[in-house]
Protein backbone atom coordinates (compact mmCIF):
# COMPACT_ATOMS: atom_id res chain seq x y z
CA UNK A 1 -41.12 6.53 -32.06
CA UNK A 2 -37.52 8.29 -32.27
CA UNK A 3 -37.41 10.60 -29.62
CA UNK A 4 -34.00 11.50 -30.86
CA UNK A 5 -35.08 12.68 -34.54
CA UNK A 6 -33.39 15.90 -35.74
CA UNK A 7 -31.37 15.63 -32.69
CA UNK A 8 -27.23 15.16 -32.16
CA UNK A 9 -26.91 13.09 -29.94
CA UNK A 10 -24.75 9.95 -28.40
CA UNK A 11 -25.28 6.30 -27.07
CA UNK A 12 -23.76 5.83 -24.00
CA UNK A 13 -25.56 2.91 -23.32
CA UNK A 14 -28.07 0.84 -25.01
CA UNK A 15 -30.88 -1.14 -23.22
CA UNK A 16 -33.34 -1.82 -25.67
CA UNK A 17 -33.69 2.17 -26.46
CA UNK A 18 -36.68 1.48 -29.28
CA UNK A 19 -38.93 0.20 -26.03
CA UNK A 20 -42.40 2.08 -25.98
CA UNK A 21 -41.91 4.38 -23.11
CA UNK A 22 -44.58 5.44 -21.03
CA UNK A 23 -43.53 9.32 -20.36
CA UNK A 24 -40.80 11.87 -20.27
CA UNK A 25 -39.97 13.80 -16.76
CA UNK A 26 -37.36 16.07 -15.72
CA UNK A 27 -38.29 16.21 -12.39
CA UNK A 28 -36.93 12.45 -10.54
CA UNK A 29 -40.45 12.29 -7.80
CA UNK A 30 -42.45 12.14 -11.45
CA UNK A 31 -40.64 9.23 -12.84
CA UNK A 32 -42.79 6.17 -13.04
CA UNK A 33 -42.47 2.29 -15.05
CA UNK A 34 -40.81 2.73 -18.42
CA UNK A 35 -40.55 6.74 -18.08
CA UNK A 36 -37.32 8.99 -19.52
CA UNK A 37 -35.73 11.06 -17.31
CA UNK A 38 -34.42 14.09 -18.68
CA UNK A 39 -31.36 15.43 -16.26
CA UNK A 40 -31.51 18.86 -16.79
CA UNK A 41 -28.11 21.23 -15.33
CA UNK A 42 -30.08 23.52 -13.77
CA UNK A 43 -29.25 27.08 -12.23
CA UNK A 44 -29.74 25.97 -8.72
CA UNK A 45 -29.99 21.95 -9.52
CA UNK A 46 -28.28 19.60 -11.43
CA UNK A 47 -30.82 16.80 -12.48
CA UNK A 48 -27.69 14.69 -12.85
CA UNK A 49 -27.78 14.05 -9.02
CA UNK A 50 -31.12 12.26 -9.22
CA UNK A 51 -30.17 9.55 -11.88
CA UNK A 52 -30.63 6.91 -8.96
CA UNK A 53 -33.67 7.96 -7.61
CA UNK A 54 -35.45 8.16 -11.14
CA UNK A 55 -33.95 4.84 -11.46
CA UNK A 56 -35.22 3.57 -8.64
CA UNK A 57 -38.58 5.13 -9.77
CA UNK A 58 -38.94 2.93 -12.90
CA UNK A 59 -37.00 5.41 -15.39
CA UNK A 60 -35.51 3.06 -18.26
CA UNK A 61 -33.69 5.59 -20.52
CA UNK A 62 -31.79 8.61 -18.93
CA UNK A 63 -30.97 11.51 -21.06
CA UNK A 64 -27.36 13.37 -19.50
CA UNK A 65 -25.89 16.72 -20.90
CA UNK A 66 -22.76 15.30 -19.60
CA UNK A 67 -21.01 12.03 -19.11
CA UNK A 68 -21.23 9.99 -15.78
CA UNK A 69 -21.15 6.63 -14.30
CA UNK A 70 -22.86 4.08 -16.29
CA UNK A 71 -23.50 2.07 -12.89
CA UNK A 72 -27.63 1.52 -13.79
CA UNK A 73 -28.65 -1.51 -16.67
CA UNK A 74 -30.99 1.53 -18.65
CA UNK A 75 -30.23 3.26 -21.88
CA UNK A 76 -28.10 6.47 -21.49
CA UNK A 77 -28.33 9.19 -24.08
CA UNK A 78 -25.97 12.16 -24.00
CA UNK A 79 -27.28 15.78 -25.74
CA UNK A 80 -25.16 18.28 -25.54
CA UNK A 81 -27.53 21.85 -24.81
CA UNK A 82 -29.84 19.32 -23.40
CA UNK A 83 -31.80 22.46 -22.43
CA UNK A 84 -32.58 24.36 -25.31
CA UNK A 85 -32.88 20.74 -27.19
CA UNK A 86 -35.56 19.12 -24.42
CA UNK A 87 -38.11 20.96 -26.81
CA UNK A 88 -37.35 19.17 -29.79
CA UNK A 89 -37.55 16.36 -27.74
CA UNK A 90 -40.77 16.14 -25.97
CA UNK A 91 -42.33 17.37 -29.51
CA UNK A 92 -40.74 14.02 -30.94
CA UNK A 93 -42.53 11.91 -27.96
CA UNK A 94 -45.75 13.42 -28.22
CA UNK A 95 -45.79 14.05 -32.23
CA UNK A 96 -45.65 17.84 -32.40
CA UNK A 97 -49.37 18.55 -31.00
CA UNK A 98 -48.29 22.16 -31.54
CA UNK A 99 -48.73 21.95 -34.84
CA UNK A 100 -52.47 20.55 -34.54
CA UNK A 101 -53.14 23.99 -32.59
CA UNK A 102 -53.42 27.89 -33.25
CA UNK A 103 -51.02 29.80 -30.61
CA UNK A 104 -51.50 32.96 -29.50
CA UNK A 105 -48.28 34.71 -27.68
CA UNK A 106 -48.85 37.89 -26.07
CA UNK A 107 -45.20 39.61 -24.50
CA UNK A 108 -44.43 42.87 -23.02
CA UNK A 109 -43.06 43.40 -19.51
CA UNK A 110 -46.46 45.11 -18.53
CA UNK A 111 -50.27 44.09 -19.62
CA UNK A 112 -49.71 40.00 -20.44
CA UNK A 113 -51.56 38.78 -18.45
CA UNK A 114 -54.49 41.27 -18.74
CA UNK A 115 -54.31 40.57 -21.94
CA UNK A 116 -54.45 36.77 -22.37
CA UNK A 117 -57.74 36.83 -19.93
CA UNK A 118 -59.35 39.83 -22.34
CA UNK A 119 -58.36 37.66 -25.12
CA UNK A 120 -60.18 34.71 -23.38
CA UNK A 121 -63.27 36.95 -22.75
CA UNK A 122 -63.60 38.47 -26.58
CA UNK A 123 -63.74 34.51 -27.65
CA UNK A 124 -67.01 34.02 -26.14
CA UNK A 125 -67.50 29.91 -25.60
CA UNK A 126 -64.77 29.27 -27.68
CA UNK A 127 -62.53 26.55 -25.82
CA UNK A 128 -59.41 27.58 -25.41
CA UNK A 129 -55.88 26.52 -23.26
CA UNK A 130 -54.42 29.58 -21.22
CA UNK A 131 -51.27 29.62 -20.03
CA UNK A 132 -49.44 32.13 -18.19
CA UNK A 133 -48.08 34.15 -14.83
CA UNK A 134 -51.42 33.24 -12.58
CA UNK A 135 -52.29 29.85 -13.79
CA UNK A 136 -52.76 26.63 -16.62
CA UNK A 137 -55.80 26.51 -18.38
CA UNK A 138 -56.80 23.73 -20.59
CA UNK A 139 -60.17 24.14 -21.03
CA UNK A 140 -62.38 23.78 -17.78
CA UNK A 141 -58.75 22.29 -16.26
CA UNK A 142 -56.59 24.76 -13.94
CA UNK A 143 -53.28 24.15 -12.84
CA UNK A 144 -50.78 26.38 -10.86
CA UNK A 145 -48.45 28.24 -12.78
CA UNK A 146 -44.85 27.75 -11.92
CA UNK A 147 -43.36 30.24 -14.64
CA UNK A 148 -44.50 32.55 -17.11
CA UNK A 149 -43.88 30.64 -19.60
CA UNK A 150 -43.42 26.76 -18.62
CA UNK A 151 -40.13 24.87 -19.40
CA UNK A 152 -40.55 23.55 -22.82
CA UNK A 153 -40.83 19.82 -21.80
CA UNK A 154 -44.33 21.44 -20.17
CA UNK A 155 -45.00 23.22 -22.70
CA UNK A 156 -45.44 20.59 -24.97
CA UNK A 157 -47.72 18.32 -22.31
CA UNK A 158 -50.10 20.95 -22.31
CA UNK A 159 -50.27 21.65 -26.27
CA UNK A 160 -50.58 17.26 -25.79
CA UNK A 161 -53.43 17.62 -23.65
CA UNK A 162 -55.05 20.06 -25.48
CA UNK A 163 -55.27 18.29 -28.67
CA UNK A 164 -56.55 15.14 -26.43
CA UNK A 165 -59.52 17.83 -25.46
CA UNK A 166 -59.67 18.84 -28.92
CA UNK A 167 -59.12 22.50 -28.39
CA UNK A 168 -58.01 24.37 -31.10
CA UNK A 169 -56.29 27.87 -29.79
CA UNK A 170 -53.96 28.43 -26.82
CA UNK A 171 -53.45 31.62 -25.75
CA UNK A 172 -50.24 31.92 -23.64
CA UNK A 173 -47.82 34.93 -22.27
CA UNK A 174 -44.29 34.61 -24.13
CA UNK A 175 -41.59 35.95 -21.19
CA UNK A 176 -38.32 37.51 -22.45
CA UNK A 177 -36.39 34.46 -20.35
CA UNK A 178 -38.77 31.94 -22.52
CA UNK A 179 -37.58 33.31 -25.45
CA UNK A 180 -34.11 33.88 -24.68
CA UNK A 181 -33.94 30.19 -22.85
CA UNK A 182 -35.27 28.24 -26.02
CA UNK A 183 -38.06 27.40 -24.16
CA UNK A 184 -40.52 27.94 -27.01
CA UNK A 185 -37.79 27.08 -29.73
CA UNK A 186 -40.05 24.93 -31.30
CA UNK A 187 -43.35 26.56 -31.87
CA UNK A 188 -44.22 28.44 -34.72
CA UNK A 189 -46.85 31.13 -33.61
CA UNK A 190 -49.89 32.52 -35.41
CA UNK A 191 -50.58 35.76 -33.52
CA UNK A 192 -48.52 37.70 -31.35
CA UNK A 193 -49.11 40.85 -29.76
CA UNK A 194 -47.11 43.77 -27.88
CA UNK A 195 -47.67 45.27 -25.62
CA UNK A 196 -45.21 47.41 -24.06
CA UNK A 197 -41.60 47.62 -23.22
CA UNK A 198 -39.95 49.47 -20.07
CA UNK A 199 -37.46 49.06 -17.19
CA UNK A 200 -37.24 45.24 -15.95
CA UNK A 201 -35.22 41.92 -15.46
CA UNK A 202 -32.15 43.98 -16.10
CA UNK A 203 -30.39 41.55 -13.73
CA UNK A 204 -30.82 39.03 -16.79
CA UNK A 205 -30.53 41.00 -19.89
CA UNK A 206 -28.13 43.49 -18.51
CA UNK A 207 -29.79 46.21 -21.02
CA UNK A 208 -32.43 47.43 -22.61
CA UNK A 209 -31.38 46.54 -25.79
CA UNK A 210 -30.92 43.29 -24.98
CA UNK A 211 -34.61 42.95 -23.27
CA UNK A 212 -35.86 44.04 -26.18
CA UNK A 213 -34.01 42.09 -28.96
CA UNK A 214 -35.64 39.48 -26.40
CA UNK A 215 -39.00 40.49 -26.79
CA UNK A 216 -38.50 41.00 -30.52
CA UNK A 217 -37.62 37.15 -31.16
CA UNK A 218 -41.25 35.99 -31.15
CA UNK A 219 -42.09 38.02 -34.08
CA UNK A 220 -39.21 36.16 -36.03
CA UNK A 221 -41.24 32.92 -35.18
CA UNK A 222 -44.28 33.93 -36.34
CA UNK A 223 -45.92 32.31 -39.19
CA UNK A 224 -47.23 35.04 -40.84
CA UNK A 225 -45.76 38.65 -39.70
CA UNK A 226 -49.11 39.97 -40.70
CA UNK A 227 -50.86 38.56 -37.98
CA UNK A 228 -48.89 41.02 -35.48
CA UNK A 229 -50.50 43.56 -33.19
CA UNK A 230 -48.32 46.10 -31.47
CA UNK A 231 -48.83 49.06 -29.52
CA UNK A 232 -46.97 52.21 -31.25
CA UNK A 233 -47.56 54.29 -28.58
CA UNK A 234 -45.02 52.30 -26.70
CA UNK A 235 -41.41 53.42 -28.09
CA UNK A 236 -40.25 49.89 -28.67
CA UNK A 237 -43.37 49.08 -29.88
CA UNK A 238 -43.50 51.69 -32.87
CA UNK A 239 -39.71 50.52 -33.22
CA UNK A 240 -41.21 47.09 -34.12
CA UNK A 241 -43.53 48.08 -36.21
CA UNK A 242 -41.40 50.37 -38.44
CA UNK A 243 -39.51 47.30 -38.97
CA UNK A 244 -41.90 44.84 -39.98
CA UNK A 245 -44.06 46.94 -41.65
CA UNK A 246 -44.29 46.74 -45.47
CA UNK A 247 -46.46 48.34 -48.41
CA UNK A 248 -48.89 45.14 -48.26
CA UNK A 249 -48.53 44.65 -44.66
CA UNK A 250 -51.62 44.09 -42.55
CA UNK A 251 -49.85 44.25 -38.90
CA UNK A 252 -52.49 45.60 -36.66
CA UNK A 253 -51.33 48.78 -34.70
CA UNK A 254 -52.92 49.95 -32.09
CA UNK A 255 -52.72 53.25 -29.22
CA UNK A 256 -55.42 55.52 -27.24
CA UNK A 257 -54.70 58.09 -30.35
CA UNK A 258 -52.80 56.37 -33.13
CA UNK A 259 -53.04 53.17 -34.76
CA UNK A 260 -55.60 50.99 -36.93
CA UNK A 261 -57.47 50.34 -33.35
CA UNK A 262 -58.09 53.21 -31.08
CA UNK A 263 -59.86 53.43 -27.67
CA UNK A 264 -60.88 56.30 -25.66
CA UNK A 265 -62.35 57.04 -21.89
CA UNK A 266 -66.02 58.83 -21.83
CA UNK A 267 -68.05 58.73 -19.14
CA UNK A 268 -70.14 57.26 -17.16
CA UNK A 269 -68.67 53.73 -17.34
CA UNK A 270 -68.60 53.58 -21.29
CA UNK A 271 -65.37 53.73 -23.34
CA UNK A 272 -65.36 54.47 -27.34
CA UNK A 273 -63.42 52.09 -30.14
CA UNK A 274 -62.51 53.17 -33.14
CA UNK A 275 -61.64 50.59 -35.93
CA UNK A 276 -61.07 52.04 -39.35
CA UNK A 277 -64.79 53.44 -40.16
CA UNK A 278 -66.37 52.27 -37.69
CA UNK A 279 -66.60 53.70 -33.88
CA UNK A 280 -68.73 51.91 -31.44
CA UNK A 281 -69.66 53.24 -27.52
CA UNK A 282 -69.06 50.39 -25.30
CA UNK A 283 -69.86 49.75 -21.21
CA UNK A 284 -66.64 49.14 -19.83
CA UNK A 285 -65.91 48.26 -15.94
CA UNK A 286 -62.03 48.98 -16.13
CA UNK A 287 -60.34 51.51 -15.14
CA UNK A 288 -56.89 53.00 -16.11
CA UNK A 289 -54.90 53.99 -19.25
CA UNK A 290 -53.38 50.38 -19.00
CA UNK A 291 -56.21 48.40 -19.15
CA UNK A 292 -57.87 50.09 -22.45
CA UNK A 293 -54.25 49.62 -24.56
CA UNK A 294 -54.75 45.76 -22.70
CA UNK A 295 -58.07 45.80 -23.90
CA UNK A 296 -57.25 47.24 -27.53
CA UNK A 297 -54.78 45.09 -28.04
CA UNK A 298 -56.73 42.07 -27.18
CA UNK A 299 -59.27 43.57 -29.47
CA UNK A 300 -56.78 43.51 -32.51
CA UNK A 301 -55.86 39.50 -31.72
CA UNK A 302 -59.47 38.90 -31.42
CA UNK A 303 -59.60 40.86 -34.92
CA UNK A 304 -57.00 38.88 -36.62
CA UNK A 305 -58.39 35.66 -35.33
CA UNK A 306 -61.11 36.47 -36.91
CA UNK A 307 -63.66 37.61 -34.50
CA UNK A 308 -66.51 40.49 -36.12
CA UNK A 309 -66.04 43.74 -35.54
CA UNK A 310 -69.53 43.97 -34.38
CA UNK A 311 -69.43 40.62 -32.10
CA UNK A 312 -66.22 41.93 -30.24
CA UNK A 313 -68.27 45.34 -29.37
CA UNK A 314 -70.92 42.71 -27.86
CA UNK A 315 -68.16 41.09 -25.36
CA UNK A 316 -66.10 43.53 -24.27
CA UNK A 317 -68.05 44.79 -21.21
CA UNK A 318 -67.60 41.16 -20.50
CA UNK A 319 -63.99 41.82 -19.31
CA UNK A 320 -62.96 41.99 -16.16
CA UNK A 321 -59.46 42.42 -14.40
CA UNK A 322 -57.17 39.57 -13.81
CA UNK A 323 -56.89 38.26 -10.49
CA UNK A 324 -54.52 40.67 -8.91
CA UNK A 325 -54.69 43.35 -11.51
CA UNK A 326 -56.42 46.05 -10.14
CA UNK A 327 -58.41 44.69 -8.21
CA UNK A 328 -60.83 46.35 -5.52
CA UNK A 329 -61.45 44.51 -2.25
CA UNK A 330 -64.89 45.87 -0.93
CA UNK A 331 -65.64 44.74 2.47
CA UNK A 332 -68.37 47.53 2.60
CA UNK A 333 -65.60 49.87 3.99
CA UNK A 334 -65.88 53.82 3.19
CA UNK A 335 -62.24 53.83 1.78
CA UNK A 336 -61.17 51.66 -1.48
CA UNK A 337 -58.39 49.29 -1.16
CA UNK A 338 -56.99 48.02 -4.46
CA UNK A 339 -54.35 45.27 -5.12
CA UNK A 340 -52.07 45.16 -7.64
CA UNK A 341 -49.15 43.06 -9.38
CA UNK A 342 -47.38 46.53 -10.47
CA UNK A 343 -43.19 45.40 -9.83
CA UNK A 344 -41.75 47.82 -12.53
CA UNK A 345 -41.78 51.64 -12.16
CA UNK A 346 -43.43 52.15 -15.25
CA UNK A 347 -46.72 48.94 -13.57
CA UNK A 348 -46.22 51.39 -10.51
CA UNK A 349 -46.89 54.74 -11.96
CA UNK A 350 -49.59 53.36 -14.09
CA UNK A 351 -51.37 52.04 -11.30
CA UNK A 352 -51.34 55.44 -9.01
CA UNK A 353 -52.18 57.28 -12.07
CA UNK A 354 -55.55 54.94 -12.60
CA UNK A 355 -55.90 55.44 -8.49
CA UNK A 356 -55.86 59.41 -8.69
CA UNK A 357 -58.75 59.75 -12.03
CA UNK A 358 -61.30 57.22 -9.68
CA UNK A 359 -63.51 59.84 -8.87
CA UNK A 360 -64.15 61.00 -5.10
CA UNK A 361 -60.71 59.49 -4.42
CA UNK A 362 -58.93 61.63 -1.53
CA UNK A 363 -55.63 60.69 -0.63
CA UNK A 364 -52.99 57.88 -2.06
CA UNK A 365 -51.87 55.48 0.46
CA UNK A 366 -49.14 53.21 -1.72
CA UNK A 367 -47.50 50.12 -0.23
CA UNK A 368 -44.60 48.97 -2.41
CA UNK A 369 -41.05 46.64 -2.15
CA UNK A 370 -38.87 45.50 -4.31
CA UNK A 371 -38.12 41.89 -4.97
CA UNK A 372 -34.83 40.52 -3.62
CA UNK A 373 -32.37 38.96 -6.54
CA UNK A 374 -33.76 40.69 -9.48
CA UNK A 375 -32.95 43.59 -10.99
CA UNK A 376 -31.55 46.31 -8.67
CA UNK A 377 -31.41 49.15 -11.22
CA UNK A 378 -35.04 49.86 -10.75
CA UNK A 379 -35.53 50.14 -6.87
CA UNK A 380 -34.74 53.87 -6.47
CA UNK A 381 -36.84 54.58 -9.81
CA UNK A 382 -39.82 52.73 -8.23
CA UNK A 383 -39.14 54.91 -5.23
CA UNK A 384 -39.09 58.04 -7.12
CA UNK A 385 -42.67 57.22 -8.70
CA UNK A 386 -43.96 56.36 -5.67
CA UNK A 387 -43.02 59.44 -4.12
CA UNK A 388 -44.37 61.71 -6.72
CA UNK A 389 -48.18 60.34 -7.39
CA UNK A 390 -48.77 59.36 -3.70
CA UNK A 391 -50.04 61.09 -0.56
CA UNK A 392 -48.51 58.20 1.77
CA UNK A 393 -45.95 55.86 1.00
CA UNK A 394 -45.16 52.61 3.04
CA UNK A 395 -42.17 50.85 2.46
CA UNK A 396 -42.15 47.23 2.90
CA UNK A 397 -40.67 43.54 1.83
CA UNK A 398 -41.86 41.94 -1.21
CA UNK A 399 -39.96 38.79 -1.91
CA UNK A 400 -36.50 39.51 -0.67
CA UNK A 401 -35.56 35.29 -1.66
CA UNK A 402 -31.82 35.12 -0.68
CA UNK A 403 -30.92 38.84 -0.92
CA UNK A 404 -29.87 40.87 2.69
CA UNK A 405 -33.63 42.94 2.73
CA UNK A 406 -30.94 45.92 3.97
CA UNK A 407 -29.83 45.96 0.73
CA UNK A 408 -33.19 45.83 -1.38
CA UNK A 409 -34.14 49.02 1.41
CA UNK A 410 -31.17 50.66 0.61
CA UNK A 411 -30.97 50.40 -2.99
CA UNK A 412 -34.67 51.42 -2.71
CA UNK A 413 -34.44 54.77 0.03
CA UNK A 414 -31.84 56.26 -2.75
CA UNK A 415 -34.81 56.87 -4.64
CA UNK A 416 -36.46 59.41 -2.12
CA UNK A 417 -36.01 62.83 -2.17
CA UNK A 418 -36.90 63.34 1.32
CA UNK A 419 -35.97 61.00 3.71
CA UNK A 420 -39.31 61.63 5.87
CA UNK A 421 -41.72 61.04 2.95
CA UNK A 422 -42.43 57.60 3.35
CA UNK A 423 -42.78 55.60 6.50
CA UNK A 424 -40.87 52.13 6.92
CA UNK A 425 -42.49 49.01 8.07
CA UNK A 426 -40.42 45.96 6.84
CA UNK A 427 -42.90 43.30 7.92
CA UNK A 428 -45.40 43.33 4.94
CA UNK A 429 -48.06 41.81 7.07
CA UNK A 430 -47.88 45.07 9.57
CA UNK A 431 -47.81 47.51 6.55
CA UNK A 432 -50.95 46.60 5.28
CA UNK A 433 -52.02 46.65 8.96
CA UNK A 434 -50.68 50.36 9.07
CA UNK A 435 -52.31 51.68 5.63
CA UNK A 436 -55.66 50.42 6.66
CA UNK A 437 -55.53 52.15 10.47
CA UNK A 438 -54.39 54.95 8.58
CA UNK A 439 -57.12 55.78 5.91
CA UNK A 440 -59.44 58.12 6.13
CA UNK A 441 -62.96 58.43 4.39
CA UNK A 442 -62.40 58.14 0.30
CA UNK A 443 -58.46 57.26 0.58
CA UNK A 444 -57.38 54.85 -1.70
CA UNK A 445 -54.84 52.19 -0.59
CA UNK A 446 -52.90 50.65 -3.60
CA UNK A 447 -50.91 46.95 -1.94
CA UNK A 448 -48.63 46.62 -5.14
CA UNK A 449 -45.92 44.24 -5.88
CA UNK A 450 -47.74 40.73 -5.42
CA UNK A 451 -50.95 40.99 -6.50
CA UNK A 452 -52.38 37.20 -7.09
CA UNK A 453 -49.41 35.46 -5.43
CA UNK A 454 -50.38 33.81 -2.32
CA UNK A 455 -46.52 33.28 -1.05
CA UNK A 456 -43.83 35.06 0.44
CA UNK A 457 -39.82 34.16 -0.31
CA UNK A 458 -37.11 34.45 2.27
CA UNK A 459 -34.25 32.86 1.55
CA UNK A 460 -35.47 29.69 -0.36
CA UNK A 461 -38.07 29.38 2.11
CA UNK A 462 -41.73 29.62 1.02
CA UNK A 463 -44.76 30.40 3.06
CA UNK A 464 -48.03 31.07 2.36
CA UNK A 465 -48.93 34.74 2.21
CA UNK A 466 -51.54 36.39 0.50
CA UNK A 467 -52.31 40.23 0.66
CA UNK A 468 -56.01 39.92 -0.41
CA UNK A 469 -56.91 37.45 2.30
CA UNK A 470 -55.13 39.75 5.28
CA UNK A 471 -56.25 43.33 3.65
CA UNK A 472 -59.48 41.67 4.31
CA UNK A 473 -59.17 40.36 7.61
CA UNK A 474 -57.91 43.94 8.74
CA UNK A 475 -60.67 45.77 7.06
CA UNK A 476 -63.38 43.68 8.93
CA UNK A 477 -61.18 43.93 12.01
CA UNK A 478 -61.06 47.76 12.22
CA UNK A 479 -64.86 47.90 11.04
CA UNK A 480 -65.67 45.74 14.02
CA UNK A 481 -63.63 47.83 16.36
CA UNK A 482 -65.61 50.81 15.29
CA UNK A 483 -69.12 49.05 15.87
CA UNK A 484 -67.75 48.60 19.03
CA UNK A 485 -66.37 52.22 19.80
């Protein structure tokens, strides 16, 4: 095995380097007998500090982006761009298993991970590995998600594992930061989907442009360009298309009125698709703009994986929404309360606008923050949609990590037209408190910003927090105090 194939790299020292090692960390508490450890020059870590404690952990090989002290008898191995190499690496240890596998990447700032579950749904019993913002799927196997998209060293233990389980697709959300990082450098995808493009992680990519020349990179490492579906009723999805598209192309397009695949709303619980010839009624249980393009678009993958027409119709009232994604909490109350993971303005004014068509609805009640270092360009645009599709509008924290929450509020009130439109309650626990003493008979209360996450950042400190588990706990508190009144 030569972990270093393809690689540049340089001996610093050699202790029998062709050993059989045992596995490849880059975290030092994983090391164990015979292990590498990879020290990775992180943005808040350097993994150079922990040489001795991998050391003393069993690690006989260390891979360094940077010279040090030679002080420990184990091989050291310098790569320069250790980062964007560690890919290349870890395929080398566990013999490219992505290769053995057919990938699915879905990106898009909104509708991922919608997607990836719909995805998972229209495959029936198929086994599959999911990977993306809410959790690690391999198989019947679940593992907490730390990123979007795992570092690649990750990555490339779950394609492993996979192949051990002998699945044959993963289905995984591609982040802009994944692609931009090199953190799936080294996979060559068969499908990829759009699904959207609007205001986000600015802080990173400084620009739009940027974001989406981002976005744009996983249809260069596609195998076959033809096995693309995109949304064109997204700008910078029709932008895509236009460019990739070619007299024998077969790219799958897809909008509520334009495109190969089309969907549309009727009523009564039943939405209509429309795929060249063919146009099929279907029960659906989701309800939104958002969720049919999620739905169509996992349609087309489903489609180009090679999934009937017919057999698709069959399994799509089997989709339901992601944990977090609109979903209703119903604690028998008389007034709906609906979480939601919407942190852009364009998540946000999708989800009020899905809010106001549920029928018998009476007023909005929206509880939205901003998250604290990330991109501060969108705060008073999140305030501004807030403001003009609700009845109510509580301001709160979400996330302010090491950022003064004064200045996320700030950045955020410059959004409001009229300072006396929304009503301020920094303690998130409290505003949810406040929205549910508040409702009346047929409001709607949308808790945005976190949906699924079950944590709460200040300052690096991380608690657990979850806004399903106390909307509850208020609901059946205020129902009890009216039993008793």
């Amino acid at each position: 095995m030569d972990i270093f194939s393809g690689i540049e790299h340089r001996i610093l020292k050699e202790v029998d380097l062709n050993r059989e090692y045992s596995g490849i960390e880059y975290d030092s508490r994983k090391i164990k007998k015979d292990y590498i450890f990879v020290a990775l020059d992180g943005a808040n870590v350097d993994g150079h500090n922990f040489i001795d404690s991998a050391v003393e952990n069993g690690a006989t090989c260390i891979i360094v982006s940077k010279e040090v002290e030679l002080k420990h008898n184990v091989s050291y191995v310098l790569v320069e761009n250790l980062r964007q190499k560690l890919g290349y690496i870890a395929s080398n240890f566990f013999d490219w298993p992505q290769r053995k596998l057919k990938i699915v990447g879905v990106t898009g700032t909104n509708g991922k991970t919608s997607s990836t579950y719909m995805i998972e749904k229209l495959m029936g019993d198929t086994p599959l590995t999911r990977i993306g913002t809410i959790e690690y799927k391999i198989g019947n196997e679940v593992f907490e998600a730390v990123n979007t998209t795992p570092e690649s060293l990750d990555l490339i233990k779950i394609f492993y594992k996979s192949v051990k389980k002998n699945i044959e697709y993963v289905i995984m959300e591609v982040s802009s930061h994944s692609l931009e990082m090199g953190r799936v450098e080294v996979i060559d995808f068969d499908f990829a989907s759009f699904t959207n493009l609007t205001q986000d992680h600015l802080d990173y990519h400084l620009n739009m442009e940027n974001y989406f020349q981002a976005k744009r990179k996983l249809f260069l490492k596609l195998k076959d360009i033809n096995n693309s579906v995109i949304n064109i009723e997204d700008k910078y999805g029709k932008r895509l298309y236009d460019e990739f598209i070619n007299d024998g192309s077969k790219i799958l397009s897809y909008g509520l009125e334009n495109g190969d695949l089309k969907g549309e709303y009727l009523d009564n619980g039943y939405i209509s698709i429309k795929y060249k010839n063919k146009e099929e009624k279907v029960e659906y249980h989701l309800l939104g703009d958002f969720n049919l393009y999620n739905t169509l678009g996992a349609i087309g993958i489903a489609l180009k994986i090679g999934i009937s027409f017919e057999e698709i119709v069959k399994r799509i009232k089997n989709i339901k929404a992601a944990p977090g994604r609109f979903e209703a909490l119903n604690c028998g109350q008389d007034y709906k309360v609906i979480v939601d993971y919407a942190h852009t303005p364009d998540a946000l004014v999708n989800v009020i606008v899905a809010a106001r068509n549920i029928k018998g609805g009476n007023r909005i009640i929206t509880i939205f923050g901003c998250g604290g270092d990330r991109d501060r360009t969108k705060r008073p645009i999140m305030a501004k949609a807030a403001e003009d599709l609700s009845d109510v509008i509580i301001l709160t924290e979400d996330n302010p990590r090491t950022e003064n929450p004064e200045q996320i509020f700030n950045d955020v009130k410059k959004g409001f037209l009229k300072q006396d439109d929304y009503l301020f309650e920094p303690d998130r626990e409290k505003a949810i408190k406040k929205a549910i003493t508040l409702a009346e008979k047929n409001d709607i209360i949308l808790i945005t910003g976190k949906g699924h996450e079950t944590y709460h950042i200040v300052g690096t400190k991380k608690w657990h927090f979850d806004d399903k588990e106390i909307a509850r706990r208020e609901i059946v508190r205020r129902k009890m105090v009216e039993n008793v009144n």
